[in-house]
C-alpha atoms as a PDB file:
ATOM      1  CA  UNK A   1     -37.075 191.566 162.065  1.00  0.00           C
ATOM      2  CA  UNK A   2     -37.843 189.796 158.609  1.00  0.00           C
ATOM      3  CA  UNK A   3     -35.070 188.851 156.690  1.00  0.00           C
ATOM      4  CA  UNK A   4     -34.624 186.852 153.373  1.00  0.00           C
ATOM      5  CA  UNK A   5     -33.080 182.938 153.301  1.00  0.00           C
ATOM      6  CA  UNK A   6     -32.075 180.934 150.862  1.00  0.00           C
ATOM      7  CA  UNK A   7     -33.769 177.755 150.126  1.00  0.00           C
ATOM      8  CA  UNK A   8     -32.680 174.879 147.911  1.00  0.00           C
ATOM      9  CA  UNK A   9     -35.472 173.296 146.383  1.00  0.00           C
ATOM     10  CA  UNK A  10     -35.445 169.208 144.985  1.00  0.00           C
ATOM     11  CA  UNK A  11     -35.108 168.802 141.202  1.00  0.00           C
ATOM     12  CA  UNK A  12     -37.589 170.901 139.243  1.00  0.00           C
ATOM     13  CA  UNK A  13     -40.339 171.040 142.272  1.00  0.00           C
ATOM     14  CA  UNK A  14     -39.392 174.775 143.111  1.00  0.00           C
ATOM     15  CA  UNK A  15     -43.097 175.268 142.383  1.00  0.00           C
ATOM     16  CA  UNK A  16     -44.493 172.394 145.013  1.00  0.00           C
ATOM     17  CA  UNK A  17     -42.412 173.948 146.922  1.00  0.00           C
ATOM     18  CA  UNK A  18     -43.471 177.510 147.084  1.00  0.00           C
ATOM     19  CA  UNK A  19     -46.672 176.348 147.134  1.00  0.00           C
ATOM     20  CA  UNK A  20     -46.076 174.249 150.076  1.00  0.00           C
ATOM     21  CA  UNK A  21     -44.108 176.385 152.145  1.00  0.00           C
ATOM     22  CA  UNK A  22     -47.545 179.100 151.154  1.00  0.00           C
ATOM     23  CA  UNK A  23     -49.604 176.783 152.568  1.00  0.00           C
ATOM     24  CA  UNK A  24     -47.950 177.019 155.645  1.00  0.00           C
ATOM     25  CA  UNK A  25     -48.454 181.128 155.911  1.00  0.00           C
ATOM     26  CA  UNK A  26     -44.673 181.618 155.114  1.00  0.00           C
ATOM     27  CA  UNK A  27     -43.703 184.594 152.940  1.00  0.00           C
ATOM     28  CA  UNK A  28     -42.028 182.563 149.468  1.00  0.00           C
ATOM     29  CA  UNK A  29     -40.474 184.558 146.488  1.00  0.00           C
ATOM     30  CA  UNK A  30     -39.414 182.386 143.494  1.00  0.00           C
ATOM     31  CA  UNK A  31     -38.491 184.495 140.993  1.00  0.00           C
ATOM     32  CA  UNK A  32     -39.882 184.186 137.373  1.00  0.00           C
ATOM     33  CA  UNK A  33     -39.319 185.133 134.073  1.00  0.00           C
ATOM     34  CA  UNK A  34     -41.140 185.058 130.644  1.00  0.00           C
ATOM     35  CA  UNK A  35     -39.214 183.215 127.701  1.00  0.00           C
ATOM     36  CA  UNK A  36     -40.712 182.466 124.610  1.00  0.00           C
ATOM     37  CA  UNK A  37     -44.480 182.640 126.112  1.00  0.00           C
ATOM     38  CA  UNK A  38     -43.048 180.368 129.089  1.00  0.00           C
ATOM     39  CA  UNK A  39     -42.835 181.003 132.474  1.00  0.00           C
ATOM     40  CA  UNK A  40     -39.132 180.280 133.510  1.00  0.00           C
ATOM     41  CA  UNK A  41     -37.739 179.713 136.804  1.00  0.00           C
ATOM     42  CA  UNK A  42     -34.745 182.582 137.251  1.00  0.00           C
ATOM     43  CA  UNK A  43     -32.891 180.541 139.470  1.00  0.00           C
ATOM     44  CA  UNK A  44     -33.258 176.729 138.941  1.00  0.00           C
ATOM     45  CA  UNK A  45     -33.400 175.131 142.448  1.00  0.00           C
ATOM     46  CA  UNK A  46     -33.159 177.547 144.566  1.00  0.00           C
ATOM     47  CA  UNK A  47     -36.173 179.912 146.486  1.00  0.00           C
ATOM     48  CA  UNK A  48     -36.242 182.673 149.146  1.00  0.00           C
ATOM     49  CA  UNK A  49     -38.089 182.638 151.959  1.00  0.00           C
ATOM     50  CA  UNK A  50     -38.568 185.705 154.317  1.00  0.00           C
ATOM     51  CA  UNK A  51     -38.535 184.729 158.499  1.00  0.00           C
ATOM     52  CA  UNK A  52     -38.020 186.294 161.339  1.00  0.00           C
ATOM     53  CA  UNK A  53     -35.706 184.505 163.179  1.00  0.00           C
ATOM     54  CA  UNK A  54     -36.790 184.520 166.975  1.00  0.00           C
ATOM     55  CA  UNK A  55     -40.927 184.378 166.492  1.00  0.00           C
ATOM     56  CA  UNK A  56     -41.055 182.106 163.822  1.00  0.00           C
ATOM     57  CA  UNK A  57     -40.959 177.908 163.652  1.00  0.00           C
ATOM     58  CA  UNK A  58     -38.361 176.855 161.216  1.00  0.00           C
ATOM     59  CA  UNK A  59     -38.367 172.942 161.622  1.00  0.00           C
ATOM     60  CA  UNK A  60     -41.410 172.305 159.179  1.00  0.00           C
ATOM     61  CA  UNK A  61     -39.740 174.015 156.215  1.00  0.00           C
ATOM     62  CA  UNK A  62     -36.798 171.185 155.710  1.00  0.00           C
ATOM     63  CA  UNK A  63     -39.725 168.574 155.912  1.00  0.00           C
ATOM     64  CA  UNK A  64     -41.580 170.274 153.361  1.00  0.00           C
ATOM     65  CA  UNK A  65     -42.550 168.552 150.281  1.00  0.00           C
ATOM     66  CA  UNK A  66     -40.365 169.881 147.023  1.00  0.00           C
ATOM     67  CA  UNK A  67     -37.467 171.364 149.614  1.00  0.00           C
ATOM     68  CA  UNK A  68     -34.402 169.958 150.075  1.00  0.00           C
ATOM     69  CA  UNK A  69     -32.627 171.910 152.902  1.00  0.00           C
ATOM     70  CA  UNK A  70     -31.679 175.142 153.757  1.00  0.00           C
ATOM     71  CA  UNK A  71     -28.374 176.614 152.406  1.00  0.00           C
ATOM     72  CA  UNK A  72     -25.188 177.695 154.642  1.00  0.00           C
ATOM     73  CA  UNK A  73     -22.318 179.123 154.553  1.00  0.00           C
ATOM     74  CA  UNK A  74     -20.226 177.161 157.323  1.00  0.00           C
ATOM     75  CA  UNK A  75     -22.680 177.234 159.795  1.00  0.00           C
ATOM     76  CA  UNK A  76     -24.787 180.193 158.832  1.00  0.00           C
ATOM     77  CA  UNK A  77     -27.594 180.645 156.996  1.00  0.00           C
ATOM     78  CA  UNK A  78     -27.121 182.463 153.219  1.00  0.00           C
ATOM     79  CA  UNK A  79     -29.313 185.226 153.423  1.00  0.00           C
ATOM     80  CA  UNK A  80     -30.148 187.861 150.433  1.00  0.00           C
ATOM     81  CA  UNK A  81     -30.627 192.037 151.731  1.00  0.00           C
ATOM     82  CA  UNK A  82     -34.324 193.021 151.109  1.00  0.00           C
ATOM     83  CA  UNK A  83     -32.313 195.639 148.763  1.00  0.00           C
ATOM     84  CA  UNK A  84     -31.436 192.586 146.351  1.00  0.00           C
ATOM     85  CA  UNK A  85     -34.964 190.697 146.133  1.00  0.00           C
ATOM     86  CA  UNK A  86     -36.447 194.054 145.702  1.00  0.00           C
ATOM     87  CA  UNK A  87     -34.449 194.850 142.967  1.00  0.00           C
ATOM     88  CA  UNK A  88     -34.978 191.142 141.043  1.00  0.00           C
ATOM     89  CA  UNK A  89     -38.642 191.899 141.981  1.00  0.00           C
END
Protein backbone atom coordinates (compact mmCIF):
# COMPACT_ATOMS: atom_id res chain seq x y z
CA UNK A 1 0.00 0.00 0.00
CA UNK A 2 1.11 3.67 -0.97
CA UNK A 3 1.45 5.95 1.67
CA UNK A 4 2.73 9.62 1.93
CA UNK A 5 6.42 10.60 3.68
CA UNK A 6 7.83 13.46 4.58
CA UNK A 7 10.92 14.69 3.01
CA UNK A 8 13.22 17.52 4.06
CA UNK A 9 14.68 19.11 1.24
CA UNK A 10 18.40 21.30 1.38
CA UNK A 11 18.03 25.10 1.40
CA UNK A 12 15.78 26.40 -1.37
CA UNK A 13 16.44 23.21 -3.84
CA UNK A 14 12.89 21.71 -3.04
CA UNK A 15 12.54 22.03 -6.82
CA UNK A 16 15.97 19.94 -7.80
CA UNK A 17 14.67 17.92 -5.65
CA UNK A 18 11.29 16.97 -6.89
CA UNK A 19 12.68 16.90 -10.00
CA UNK A 20 15.26 14.50 -9.02
CA UNK A 21 13.43 12.20 -7.01
CA UNK A 22 10.84 12.36 -10.67
CA UNK A 23 13.54 11.28 -12.45
CA UNK A 24 13.78 8.36 -10.55
CA UNK A 25 9.86 7.23 -11.26
CA UNK A 26 8.94 8.20 -7.60
CA UNK A 27 5.53 9.80 -7.01
CA UNK A 28 6.71 13.73 -5.54
CA UNK A 29 4.06 16.36 -4.38
CA UNK A 30 5.52 19.80 -3.47
CA UNK A 31 2.90 21.89 -2.90
CA UNK A 32 2.60 25.38 -4.59
CA UNK A 33 0.98 28.46 -4.38
CA UNK A 34 0.52 31.68 -6.50
CA UNK A 35 1.61 35.07 -4.74
CA UNK A 36 1.85 38.13 -6.47
CA UNK A 37 2.25 36.34 -10.09
CA UNK A 38 4.95 34.00 -8.26
CA UNK A 39 4.97 30.58 -7.78
CA UNK A 40 5.61 30.00 -3.97
CA UNK A 41 6.70 27.00 -2.25
CA UNK A 42 3.76 26.22 0.60
CA UNK A 43 6.05 24.60 2.76
CA UNK A 44 9.70 25.86 2.57
CA UNK A 45 11.96 22.75 2.84
CA UNK A 46 9.99 20.21 3.13
CA UNK A 47 8.28 17.63 0.17
CA UNK A 48 6.11 14.47 0.18
CA UNK A 49 6.83 11.59 -1.40
CA UNK A 50 4.33 8.63 -1.84
CA UNK A 51 6.10 4.75 -1.38
CA UNK A 52 5.08 1.70 -0.70
CA UNK A 53 7.02 0.44 1.87
CA UNK A 54 7.83 -3.36 1.14
CA UNK A 55 8.18 -3.17 -3.01
CA UNK A 56 9.89 -0.12 -3.25
CA UNK A 57 13.96 0.90 -2.92
CA UNK A 58 14.31 3.69 -0.50
CA UNK A 59 18.22 4.08 -0.24
CA UNK A 60 18.59 6.36 -3.45
CA UNK A 61 16.22 9.04 -2.16
CA UNK A 62 18.67 10.33 0.89
CA UNK A 63 21.48 10.43 -1.85
CA UNK A 64 19.45 12.44 -4.03
CA UNK A 65 20.61 15.72 -5.17
CA UNK A 66 18.51 18.80 -3.37
CA UNK A 67 17.35 16.19 -0.34
CA UNK A 68 18.58 16.26 2.83
CA UNK A 69 17.09 13.24 4.74
CA UNK A 70 14.03 11.83 5.57
CA UNK A 71 12.08 13.11 8.65
CA UNK A 72 11.22 10.95 11.95
CA UNK A 73 9.59 10.97 14.72
CA UNK A 74 11.90 8.82 17.16
CA UNK A 75 12.49 6.21 14.94
CA UNK A 76 9.57 6.39 12.59
CA UNK A 77 8.98 7.88 9.60
CA UNK A 78 6.43 11.23 9.63
CA UNK A 79 3.93 10.31 7.31
CA UNK A 80 0.83 12.64 6.05
CA UNK A 81 -2.97 10.49 5.45
CA UNK A 82 -3.77 10.62 1.66
CA UNK A 83 -6.94 12.54 3.30
CA UNK A 84 -4.49 15.57 4.13
CA UNK A 85 -2.42 15.89 0.71
CA UNK A 86 -5.68 15.53 -1.00
CA UNK A 87 -7.14 18.19 0.70
CA UNK A 88 -3.85 20.77 0.21
CA UNK A 89 -4.14 19.42 -3.39
Amino acid sequence: MNKWYLIKAKPRQEKIAKQNLENQDYRVFCPMIKINDRLVVLFPGYLFIQLNEKTQNWSPINSTKGVSHFVKFGLNFAKAPNSVIEFIK
